[in-house]
PDB file of N, CA and C in Angstrom:
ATOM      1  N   UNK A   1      -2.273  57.588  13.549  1.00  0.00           N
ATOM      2  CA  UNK A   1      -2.660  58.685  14.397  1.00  0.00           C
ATOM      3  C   UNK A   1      -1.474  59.616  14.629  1.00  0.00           C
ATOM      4  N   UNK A   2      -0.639  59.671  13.641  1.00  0.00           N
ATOM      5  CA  UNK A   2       0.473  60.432  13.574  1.00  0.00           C
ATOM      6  C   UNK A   2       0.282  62.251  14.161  1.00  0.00           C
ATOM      7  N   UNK A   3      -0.910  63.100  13.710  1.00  0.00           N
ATOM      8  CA  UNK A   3      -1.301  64.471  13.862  1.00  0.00           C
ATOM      9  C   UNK A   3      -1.526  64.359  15.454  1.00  0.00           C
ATOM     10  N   UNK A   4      -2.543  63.121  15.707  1.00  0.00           N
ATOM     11  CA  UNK A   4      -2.750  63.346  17.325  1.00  0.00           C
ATOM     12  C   UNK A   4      -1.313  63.397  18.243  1.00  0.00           C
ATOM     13  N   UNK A   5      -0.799  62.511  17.838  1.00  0.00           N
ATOM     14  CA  UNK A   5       0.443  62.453  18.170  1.00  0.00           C
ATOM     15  C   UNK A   5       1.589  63.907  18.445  1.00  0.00           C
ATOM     16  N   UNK A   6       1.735  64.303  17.925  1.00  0.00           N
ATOM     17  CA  UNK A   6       2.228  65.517  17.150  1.00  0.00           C
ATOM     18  C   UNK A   6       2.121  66.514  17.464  1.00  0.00           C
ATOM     19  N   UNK A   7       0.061  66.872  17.985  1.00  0.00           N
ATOM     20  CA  UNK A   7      -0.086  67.869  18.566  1.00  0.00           C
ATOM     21  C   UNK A   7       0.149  67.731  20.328  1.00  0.00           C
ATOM     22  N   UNK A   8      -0.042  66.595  20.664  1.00  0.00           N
ATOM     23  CA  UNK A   8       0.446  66.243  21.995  1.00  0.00           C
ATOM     24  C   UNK A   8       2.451  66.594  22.298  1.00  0.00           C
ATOM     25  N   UNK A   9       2.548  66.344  21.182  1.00  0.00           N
ATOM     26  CA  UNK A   9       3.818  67.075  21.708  1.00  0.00           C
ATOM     27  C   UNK A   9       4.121  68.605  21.784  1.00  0.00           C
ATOM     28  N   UNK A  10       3.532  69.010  20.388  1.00  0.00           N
ATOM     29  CA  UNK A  10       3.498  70.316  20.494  1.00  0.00           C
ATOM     30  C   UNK A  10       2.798  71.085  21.579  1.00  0.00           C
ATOM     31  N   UNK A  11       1.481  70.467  22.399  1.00  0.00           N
ATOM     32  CA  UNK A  11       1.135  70.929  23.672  1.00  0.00           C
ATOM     33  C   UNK A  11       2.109  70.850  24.992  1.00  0.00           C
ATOM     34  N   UNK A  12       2.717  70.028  25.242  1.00  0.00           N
ATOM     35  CA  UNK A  12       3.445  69.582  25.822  1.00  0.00           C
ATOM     36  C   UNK A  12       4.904  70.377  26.032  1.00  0.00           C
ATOM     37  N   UNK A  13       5.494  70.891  24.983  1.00  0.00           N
ATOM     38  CA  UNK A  13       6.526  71.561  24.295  1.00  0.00           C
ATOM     39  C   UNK A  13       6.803  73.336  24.429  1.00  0.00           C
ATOM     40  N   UNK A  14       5.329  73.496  24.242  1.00  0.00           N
ATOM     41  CA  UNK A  14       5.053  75.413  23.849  1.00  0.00           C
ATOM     42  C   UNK A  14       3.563  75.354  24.503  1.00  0.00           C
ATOM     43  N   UNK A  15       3.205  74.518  25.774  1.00  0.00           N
ATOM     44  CA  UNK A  15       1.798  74.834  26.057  1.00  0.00           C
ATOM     45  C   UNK A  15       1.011  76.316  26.285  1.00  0.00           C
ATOM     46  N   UNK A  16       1.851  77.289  25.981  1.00  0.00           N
ATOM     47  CA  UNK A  16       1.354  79.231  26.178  1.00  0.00           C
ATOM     48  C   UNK A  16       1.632  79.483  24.853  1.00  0.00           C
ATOM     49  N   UNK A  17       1.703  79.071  23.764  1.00  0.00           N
ATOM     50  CA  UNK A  17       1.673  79.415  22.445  1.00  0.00           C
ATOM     51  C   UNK A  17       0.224  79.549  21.921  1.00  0.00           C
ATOM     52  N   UNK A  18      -0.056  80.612  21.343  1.00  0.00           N
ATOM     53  CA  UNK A  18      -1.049  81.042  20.651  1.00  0.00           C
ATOM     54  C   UNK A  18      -1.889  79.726  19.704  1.00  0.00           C
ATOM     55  N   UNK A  19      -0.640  79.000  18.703  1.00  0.00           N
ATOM     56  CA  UNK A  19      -1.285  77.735  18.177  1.00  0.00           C
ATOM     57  C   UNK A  19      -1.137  76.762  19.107  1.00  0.00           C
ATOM     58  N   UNK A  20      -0.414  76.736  20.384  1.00  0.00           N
ATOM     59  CA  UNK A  20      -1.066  75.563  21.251  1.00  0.00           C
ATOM     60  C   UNK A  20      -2.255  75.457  22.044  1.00  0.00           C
ATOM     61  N   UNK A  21      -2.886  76.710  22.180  1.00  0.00           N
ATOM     62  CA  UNK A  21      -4.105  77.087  22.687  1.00  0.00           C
ATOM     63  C   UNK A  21      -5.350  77.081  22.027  1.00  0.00           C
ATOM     64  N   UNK A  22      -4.928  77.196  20.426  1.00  0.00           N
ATOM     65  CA  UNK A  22      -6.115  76.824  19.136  1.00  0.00           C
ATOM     66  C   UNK A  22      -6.200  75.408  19.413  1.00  0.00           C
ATOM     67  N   UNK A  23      -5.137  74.705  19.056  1.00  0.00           N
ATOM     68  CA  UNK A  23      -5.495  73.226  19.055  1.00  0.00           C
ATOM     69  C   UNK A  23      -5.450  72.484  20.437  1.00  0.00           C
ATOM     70  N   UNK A  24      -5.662  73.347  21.100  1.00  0.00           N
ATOM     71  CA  UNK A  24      -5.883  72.392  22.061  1.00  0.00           C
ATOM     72  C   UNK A  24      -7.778  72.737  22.492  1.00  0.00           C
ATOM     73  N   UNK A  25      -7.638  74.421  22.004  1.00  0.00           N
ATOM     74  CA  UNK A  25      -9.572  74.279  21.629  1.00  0.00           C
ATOM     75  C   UNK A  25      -9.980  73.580  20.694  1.00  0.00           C
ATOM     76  N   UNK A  26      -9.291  73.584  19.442  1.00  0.00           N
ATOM     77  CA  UNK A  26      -9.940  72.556  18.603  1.00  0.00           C
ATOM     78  C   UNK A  26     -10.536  71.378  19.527  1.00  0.00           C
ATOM     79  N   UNK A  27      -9.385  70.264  19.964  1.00  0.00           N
ATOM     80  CA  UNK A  27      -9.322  68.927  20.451  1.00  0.00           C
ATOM     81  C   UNK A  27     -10.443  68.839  22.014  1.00  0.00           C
ATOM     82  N   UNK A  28     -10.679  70.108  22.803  1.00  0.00           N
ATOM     83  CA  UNK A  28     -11.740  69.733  23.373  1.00  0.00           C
ATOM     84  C   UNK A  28     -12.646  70.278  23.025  1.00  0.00           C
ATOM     85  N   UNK A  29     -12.944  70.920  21.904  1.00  0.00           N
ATOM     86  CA  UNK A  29     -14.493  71.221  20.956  1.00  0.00           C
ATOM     87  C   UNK A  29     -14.506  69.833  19.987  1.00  0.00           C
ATOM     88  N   UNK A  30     -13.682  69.041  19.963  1.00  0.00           N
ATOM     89  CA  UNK A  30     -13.780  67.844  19.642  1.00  0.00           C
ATOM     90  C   UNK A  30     -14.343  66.940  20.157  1.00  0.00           C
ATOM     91  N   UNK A  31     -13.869  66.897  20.983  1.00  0.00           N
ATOM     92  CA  UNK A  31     -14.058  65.798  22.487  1.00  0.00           C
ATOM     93  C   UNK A  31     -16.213  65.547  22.987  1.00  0.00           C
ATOM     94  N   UNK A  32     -15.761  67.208  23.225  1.00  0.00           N
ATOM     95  CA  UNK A  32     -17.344  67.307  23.701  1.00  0.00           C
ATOM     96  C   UNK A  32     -18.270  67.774  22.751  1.00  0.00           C
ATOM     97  N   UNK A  33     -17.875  67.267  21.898  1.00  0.00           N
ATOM     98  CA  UNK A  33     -18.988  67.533  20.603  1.00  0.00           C
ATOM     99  C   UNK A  33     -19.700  68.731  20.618  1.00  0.00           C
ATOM    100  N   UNK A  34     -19.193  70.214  20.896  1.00  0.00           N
ATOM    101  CA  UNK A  34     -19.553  70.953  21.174  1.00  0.00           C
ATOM    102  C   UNK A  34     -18.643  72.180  20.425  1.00  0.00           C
ATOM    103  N   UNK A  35     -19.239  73.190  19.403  1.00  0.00           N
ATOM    104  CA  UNK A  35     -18.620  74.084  19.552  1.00  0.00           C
ATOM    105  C   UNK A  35     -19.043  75.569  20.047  1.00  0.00           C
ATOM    106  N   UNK A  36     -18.996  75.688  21.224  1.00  0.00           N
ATOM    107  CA  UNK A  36     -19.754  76.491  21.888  1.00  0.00           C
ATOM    108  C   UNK A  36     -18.279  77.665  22.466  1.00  0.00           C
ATOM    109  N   UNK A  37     -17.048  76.926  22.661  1.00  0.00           N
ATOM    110  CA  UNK A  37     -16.280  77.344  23.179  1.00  0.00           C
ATOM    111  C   UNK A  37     -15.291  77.611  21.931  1.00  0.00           C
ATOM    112  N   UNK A  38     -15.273  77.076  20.819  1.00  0.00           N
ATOM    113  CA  UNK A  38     -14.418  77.294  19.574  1.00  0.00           C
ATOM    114  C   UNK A  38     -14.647  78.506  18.743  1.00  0.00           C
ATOM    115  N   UNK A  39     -13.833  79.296  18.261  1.00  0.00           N
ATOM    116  CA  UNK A  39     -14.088  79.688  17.629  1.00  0.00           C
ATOM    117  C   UNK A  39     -13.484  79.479  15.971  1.00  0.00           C
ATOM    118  N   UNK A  40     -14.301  79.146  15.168  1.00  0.00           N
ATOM    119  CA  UNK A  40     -13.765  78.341  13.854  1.00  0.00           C
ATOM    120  C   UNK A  40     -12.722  79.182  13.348  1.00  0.00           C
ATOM    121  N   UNK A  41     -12.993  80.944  13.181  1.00  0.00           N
ATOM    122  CA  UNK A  41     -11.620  81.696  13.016  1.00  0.00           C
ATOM    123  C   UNK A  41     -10.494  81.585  13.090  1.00  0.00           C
ATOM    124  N   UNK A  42     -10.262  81.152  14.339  1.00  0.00           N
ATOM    125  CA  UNK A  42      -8.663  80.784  14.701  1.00  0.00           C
ATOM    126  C   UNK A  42      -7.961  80.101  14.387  1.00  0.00           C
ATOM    127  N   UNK A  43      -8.589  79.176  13.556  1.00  0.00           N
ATOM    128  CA  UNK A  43      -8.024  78.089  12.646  1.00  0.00           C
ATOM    129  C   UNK A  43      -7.303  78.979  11.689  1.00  0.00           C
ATOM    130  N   UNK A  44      -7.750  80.166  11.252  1.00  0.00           N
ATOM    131  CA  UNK A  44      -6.839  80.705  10.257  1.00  0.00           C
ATOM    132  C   UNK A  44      -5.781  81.738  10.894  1.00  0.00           C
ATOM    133  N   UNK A  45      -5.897  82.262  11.653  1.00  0.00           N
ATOM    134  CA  UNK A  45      -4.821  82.770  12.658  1.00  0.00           C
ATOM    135  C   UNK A  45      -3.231  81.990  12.818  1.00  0.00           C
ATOM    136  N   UNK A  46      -3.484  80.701  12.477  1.00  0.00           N
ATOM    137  CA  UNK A  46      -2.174  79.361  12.279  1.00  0.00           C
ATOM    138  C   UNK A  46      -1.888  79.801  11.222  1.00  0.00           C
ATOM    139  N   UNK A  47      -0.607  79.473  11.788  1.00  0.00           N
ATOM    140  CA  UNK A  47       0.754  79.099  10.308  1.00  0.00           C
ATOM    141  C   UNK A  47       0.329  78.427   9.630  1.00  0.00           C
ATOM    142  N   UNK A  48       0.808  78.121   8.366  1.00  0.00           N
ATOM    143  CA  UNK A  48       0.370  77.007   7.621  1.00  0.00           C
ATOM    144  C   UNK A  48       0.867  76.022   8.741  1.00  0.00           C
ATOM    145  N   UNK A  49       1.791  75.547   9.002  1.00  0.00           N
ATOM    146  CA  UNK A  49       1.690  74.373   9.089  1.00  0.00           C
ATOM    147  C   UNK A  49       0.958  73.726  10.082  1.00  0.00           C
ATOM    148  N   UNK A  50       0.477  74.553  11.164  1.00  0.00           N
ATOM    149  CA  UNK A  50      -0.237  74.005  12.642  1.00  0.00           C
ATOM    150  C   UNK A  50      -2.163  74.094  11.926  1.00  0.00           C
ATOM    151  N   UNK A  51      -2.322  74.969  10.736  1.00  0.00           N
ATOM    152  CA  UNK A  51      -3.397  74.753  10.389  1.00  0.00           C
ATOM    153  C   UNK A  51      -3.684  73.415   9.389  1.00  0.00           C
ATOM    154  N   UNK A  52      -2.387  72.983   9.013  1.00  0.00           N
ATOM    155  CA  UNK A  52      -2.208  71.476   8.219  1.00  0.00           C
ATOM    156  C   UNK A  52      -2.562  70.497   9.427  1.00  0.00           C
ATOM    157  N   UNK A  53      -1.999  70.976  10.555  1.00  0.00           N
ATOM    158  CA  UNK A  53      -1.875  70.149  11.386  1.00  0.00           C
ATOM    159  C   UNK A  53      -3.525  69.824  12.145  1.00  0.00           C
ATOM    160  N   UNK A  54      -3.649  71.213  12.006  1.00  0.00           N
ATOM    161  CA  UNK A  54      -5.123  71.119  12.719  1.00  0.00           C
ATOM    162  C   UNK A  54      -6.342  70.045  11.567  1.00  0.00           C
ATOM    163  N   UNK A  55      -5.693  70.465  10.678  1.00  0.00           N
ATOM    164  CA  UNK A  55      -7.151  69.513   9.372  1.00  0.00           C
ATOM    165  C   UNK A  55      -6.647  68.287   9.769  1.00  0.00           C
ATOM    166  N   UNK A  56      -5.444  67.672   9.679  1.00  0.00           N
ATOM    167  CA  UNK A  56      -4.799  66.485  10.068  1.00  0.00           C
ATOM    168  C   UNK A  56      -5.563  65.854  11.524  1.00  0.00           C
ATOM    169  N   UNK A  57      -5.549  66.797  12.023  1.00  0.00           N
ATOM    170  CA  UNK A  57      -6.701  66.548  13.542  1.00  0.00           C
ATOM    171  C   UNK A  57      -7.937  65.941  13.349  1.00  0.00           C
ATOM    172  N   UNK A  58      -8.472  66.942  12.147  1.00  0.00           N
ATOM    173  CA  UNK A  58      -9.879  66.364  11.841  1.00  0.00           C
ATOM    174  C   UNK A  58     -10.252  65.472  11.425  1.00  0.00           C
ATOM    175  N   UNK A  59      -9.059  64.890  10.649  1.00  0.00           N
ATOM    176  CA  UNK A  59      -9.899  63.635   9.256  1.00  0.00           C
ATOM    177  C   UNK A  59      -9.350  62.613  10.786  1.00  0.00           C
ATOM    178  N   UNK A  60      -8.264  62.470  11.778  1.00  0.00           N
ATOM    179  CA  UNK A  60      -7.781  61.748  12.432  1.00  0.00           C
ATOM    180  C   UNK A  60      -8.959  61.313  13.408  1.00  0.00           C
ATOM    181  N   UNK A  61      -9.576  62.370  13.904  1.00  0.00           N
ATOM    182  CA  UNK A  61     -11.030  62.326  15.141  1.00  0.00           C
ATOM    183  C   UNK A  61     -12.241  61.787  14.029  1.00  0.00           C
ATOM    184  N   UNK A  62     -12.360  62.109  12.675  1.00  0.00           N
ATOM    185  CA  UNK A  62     -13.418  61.569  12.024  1.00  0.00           C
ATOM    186  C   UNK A  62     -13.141  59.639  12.232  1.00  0.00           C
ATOM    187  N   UNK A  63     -11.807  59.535  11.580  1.00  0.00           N
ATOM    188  CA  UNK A  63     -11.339  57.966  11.714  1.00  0.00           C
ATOM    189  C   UNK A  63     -11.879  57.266  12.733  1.00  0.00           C
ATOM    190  N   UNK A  64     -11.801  57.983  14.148  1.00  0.00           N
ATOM    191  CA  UNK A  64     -11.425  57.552  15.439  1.00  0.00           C
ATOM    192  C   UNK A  64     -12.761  57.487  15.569  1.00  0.00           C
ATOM    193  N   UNK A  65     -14.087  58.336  15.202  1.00  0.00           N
ATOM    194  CA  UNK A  65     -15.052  57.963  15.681  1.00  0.00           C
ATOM    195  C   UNK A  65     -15.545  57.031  14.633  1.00  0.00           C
ATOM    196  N   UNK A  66     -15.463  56.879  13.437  1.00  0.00           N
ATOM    197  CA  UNK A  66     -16.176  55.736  12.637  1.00  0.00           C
ATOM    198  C   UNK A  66     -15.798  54.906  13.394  1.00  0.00           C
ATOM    199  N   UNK A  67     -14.045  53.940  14.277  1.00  0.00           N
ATOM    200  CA  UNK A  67     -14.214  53.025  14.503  1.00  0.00           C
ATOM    201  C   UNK A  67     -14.567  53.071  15.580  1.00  0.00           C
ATOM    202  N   UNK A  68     -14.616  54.312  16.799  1.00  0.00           N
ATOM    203  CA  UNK A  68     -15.506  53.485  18.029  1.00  0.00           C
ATOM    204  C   UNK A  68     -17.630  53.032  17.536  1.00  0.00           C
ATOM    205  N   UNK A  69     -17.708  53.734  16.335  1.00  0.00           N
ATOM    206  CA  UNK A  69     -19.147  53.445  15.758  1.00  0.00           C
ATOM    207  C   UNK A  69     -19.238  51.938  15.668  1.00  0.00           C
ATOM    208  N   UNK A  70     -18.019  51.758  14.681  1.00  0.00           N
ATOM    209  CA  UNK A  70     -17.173  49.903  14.636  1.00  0.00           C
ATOM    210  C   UNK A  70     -17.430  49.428  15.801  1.00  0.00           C
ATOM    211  N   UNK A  71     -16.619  49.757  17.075  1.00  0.00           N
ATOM    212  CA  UNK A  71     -16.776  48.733  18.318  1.00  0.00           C
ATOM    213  C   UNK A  71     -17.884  48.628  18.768  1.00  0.00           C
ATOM    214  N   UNK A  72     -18.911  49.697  18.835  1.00  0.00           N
ATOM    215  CA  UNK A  72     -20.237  49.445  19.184  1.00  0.00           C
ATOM    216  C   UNK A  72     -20.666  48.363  18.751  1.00  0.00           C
ATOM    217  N   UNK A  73     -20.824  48.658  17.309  1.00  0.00           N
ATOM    218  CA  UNK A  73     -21.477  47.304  16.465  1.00  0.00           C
ATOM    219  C   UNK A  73     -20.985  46.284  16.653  1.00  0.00           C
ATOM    220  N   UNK A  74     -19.823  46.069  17.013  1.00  0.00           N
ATOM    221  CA  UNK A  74     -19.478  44.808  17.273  1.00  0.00           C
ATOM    222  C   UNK A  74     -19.687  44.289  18.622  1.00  0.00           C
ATOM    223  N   UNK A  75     -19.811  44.697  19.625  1.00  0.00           N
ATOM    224  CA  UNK A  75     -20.455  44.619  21.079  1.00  0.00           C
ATOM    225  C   UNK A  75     -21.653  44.365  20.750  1.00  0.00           C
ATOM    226  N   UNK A  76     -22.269  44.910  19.846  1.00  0.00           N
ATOM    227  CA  UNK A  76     -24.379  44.370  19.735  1.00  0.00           C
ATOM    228  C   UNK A  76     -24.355  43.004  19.153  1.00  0.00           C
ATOM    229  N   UNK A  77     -23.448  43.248  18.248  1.00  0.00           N
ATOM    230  CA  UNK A  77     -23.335  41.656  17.288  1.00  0.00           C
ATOM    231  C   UNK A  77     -23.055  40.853  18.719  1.00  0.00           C
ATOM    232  N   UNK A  78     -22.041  40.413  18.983  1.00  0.00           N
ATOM    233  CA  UNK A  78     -21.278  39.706  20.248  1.00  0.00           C
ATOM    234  C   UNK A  78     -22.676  39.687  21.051  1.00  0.00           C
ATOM    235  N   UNK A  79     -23.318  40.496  21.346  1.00  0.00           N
ATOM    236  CA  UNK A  79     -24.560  40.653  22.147  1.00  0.00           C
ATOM    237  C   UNK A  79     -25.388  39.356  21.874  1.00  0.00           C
ATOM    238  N   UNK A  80     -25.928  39.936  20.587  1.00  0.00           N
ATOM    239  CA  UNK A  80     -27.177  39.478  19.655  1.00  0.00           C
ATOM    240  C   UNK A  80     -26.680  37.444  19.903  1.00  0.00           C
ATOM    241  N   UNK A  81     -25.353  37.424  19.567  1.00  0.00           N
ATOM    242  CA  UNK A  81     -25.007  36.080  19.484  1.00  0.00           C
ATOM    243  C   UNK A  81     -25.002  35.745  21.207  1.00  0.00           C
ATOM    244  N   UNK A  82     -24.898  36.073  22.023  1.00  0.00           N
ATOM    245  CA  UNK A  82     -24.648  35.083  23.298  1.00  0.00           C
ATOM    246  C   UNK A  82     -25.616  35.281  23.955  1.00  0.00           C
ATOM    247  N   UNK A  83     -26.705  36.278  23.837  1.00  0.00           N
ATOM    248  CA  UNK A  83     -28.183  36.267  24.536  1.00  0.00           C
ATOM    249  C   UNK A  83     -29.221  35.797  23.098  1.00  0.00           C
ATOM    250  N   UNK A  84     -28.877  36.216  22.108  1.00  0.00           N
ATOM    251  CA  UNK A  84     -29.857  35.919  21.217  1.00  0.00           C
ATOM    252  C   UNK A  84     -31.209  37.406  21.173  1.00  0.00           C
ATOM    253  N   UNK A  85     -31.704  37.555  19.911  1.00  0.00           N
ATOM    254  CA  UNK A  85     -32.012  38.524  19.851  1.00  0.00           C
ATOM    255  C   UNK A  85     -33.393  38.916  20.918  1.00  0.00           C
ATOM    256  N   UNK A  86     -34.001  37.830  21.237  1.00  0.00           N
ATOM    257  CA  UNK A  86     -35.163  38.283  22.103  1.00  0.00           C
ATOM    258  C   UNK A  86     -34.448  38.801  23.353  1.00  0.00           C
ATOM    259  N   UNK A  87     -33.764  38.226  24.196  1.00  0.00           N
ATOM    260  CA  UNK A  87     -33.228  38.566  25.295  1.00  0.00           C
ATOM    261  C   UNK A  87     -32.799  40.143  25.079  1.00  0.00           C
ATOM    262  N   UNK A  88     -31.642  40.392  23.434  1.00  0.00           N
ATOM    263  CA  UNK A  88     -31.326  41.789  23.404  1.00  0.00           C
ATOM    264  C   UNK A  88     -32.478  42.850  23.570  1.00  0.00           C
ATOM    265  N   UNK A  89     -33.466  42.783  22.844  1.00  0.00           N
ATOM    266  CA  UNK A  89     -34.650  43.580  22.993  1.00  0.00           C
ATOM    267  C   UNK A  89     -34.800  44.039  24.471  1.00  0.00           C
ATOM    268  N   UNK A  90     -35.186  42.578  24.926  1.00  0.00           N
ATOM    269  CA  UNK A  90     -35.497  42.816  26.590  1.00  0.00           C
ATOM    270  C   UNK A  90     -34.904  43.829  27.052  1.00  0.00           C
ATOM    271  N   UNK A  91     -33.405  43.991  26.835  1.00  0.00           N
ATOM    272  CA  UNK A  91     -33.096  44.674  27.652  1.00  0.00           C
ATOM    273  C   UNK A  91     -32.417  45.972  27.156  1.00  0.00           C
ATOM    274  N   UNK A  92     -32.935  46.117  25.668  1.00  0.00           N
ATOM    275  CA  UNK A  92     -33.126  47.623  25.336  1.00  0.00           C
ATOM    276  C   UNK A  92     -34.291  48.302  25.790  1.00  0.00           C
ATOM    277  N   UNK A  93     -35.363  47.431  26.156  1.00  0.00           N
ATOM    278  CA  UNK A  93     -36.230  48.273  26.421  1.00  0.00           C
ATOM    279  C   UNK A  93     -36.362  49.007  27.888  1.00  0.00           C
ATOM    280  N   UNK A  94     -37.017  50.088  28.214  1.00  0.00           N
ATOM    281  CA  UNK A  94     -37.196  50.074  29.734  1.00  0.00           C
ATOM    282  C   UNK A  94     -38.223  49.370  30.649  1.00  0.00           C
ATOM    283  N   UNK A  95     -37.694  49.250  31.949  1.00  0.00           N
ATOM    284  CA  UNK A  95     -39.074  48.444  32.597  1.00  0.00           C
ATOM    285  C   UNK A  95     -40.526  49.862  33.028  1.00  0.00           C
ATOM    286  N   UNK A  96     -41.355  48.752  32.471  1.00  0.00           N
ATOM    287  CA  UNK A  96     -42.485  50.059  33.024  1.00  0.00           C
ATOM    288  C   UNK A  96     -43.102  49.991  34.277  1.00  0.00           C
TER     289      UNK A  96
END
């Protein structure tokens, strides 16, 4: 997670900089799965290197969510095994 890293400093460092204000929209149009507040443009407005930095962002948040997808599944598994699958049902479903 080297980029996340990286840009936290660079926020931290130059937080009124033009590319600290892109990526830090990037990272909460990230967050909230939303790009309502982004505008994808500004990605090219960066230097090369803060726009390296910004793709570096992306494949890093793609990673990050396959494995919280990972921990889920592994919480249902862990589930499935210590209630057993009828019990899991039960209590996916709602009460009517």
């Amino acid at each position: 997670m080297n980029a996340i890293k990286t840009v936290r400093k660079l926020l931290q460092a130059d937080p009124g900089s033009d590319s600290s204000k892109t990526l830090a929209s990037l990272v909460l149009a990230l967050e909230s799965e939303s790009d309502s507040h982004f505008q994808l443009s500004s990605l090219y407005e960066l230097d090369l290197k803060n726009f390296e930095l910004a793709m570096a962002i992306l494949q890093e948040w793609r990673i990050d969510r396959y494995f919280a997808k990972k921990a889920r599944l592994l919480d249902a598994s862990k589930a499935v095994h210590a209630k057993g699958p009828a019990d899991l049902h039960a209590t996916d479903t709602p009460a009517a």
